[in-house]
Protein backbone atom coordinates (compact mmCIF):
# COMPACT_ATOMS: atom_id res chain seq x y z
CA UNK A 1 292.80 223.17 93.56
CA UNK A 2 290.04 224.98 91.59
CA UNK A 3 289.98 224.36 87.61
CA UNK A 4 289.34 227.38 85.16
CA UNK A 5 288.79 227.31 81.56
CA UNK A 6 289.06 230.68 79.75
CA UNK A 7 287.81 230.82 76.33
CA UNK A 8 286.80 233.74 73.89
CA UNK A 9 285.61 234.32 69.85
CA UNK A 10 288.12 236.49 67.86
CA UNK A 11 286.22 239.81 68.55
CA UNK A 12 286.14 238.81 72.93
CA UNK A 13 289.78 237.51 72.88
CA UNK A 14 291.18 241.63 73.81
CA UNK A 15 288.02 241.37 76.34
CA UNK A 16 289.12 238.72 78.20
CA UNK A 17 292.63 239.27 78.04
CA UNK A 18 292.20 242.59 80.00
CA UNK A 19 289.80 241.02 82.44
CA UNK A 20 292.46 238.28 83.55
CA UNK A 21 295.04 241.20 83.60
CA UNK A 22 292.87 243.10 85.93
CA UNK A 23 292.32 239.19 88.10
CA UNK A 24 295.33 237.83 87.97
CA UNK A 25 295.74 238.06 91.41
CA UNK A 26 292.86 235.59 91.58
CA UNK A 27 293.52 233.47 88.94
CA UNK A 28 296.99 231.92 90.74
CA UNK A 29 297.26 229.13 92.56
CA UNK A 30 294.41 227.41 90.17
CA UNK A 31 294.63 224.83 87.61
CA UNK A 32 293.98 226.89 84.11
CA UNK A 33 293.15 225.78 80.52
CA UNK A 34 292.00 226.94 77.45
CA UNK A 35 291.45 226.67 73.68
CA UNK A 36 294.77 227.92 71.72
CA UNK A 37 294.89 231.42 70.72
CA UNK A 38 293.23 232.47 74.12
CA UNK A 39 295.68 230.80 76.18
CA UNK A 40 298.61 232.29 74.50
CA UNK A 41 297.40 235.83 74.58
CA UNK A 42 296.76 235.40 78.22
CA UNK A 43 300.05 233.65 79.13
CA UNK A 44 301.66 236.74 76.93
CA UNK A 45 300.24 239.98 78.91
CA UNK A 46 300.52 238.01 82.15
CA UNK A 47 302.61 235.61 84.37
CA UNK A 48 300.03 233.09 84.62
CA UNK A 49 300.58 229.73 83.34
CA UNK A 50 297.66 227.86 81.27
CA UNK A 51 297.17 224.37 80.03
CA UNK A 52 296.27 225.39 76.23
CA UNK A 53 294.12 223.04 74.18
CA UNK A 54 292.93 222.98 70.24
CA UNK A 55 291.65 226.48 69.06
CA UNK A 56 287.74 226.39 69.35
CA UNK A 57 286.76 225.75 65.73
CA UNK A 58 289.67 222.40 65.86
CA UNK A 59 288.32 220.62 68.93
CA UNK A 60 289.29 222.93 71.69
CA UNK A 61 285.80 223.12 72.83
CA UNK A 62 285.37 219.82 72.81
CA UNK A 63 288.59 219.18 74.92
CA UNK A 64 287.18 221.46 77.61
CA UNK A 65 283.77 220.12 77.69
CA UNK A 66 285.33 216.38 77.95
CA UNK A 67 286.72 217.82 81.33
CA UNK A 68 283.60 219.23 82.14
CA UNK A 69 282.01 215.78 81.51
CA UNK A 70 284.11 214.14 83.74
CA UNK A 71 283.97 216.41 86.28
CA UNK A 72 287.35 218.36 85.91
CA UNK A 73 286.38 221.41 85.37
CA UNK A 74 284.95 224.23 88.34
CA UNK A 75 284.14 227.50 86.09
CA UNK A 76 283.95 228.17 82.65
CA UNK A 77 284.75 231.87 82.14
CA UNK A 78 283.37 231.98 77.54
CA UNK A 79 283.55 235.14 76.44
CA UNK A 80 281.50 234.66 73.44
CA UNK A 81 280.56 236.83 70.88
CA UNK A 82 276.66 237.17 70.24
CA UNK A 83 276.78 239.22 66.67
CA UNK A 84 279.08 236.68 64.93
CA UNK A 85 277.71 233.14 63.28
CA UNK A 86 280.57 230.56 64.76
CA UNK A 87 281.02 227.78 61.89
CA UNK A 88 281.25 225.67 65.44
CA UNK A 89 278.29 226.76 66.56
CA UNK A 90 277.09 222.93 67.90
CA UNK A 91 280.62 222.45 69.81
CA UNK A 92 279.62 225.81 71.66
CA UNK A 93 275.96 224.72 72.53
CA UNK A 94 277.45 221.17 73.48
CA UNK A 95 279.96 222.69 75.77
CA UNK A 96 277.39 225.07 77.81
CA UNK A 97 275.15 222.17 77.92
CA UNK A 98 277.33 219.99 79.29
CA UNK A 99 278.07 223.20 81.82
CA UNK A 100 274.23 222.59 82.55
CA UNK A 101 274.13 218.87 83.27
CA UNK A 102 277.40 219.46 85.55
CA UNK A 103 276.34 222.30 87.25
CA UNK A 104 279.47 224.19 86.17
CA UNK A 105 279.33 227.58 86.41
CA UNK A 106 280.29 229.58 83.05
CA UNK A 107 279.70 233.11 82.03
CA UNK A 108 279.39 234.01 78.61
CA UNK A 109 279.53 238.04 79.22
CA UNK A 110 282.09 240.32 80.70
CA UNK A 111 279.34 241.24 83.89
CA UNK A 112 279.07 237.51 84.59
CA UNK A 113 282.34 236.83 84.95
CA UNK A 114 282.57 239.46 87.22
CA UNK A 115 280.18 238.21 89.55
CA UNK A 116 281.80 234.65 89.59
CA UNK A 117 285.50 236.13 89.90
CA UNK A 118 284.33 238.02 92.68
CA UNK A 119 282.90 235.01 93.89
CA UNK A 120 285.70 233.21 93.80
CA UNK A 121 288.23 235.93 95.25
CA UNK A 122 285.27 235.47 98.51
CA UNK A 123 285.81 231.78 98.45
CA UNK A 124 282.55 231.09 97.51
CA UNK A 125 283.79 228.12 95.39
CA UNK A 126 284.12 225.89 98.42
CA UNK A 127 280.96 223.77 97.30
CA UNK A 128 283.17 222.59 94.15
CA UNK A 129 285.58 221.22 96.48
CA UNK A 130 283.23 219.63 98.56
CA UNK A 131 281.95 218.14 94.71
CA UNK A 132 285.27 216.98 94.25
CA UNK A 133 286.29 215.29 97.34
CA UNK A 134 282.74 213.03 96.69
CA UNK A 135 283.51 212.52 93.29
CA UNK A 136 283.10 208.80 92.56
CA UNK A 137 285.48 206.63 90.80
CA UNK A 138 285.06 206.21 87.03
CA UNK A 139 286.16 202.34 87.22
């Protein structure tokens, strides 16, 4: 089962609310997360059900990227908002580098995540299971 971690900044959170409305038909059937006030506005306008973490700015980022780290986590879908200083700002670059190191797909823009969703809807995400089934053991 696939792992998805939706997160947005205050002026994205509408954004990607209406983009998992318009793919929730994708979204079941996965494992999703995400940092507070995202989750809950998702879970509100649909009838998906998400695992929801710390708000950004609290540790929520950090949360997600200690999934990421450990190999948890198959796509980051961060709607972030590029005209806005985040007070968080190093939690944000820490998370998409840890994206980078991992090889985790993430999308920080509305046109990404369309590519990857539509990715995903293709089953183009079979290579992450194939990740996870090698996985090795943390002992």
């Amino acid at each position: 089962m696939l792992n998805i971690a939706f997160i947005a900044h205050d002026r994205k959170k509408e954004d990607i609310v209406n983009f998992v409305i318009a793919y929730e038909h994708v979204f079941k059937g996965k494992k999703l997360y995400s940092t507070g006030t995202t989750g809950m506005r998702i879970m509100e306008a649909t009838d998906l059900q998400i695992h929801r973490f710390l708000s950004g700015p609290l540790g929520g980022d950090q949360q997600i990227g200690a999934l990421i780290a450990q190999n948890e986590m198959d796509l980051v879908l961060f709607f972030r908002d590029p005209l806005m200083a985040q007070p968080h700002e190093p939690d944000i670059t820490a998370l998409l580098r840890l994206c980078d190191v991992h090889g985790i797909p993430v999308a920080t823009n509305l046109a990404t995540a369309e590519i990857l969703v539509r990715a995903l809807d293709r089953g183009d995400f079979g290579w992450r299971e194939l990740v996870e089934s090698n996985k090795p053991g943390l002992g």
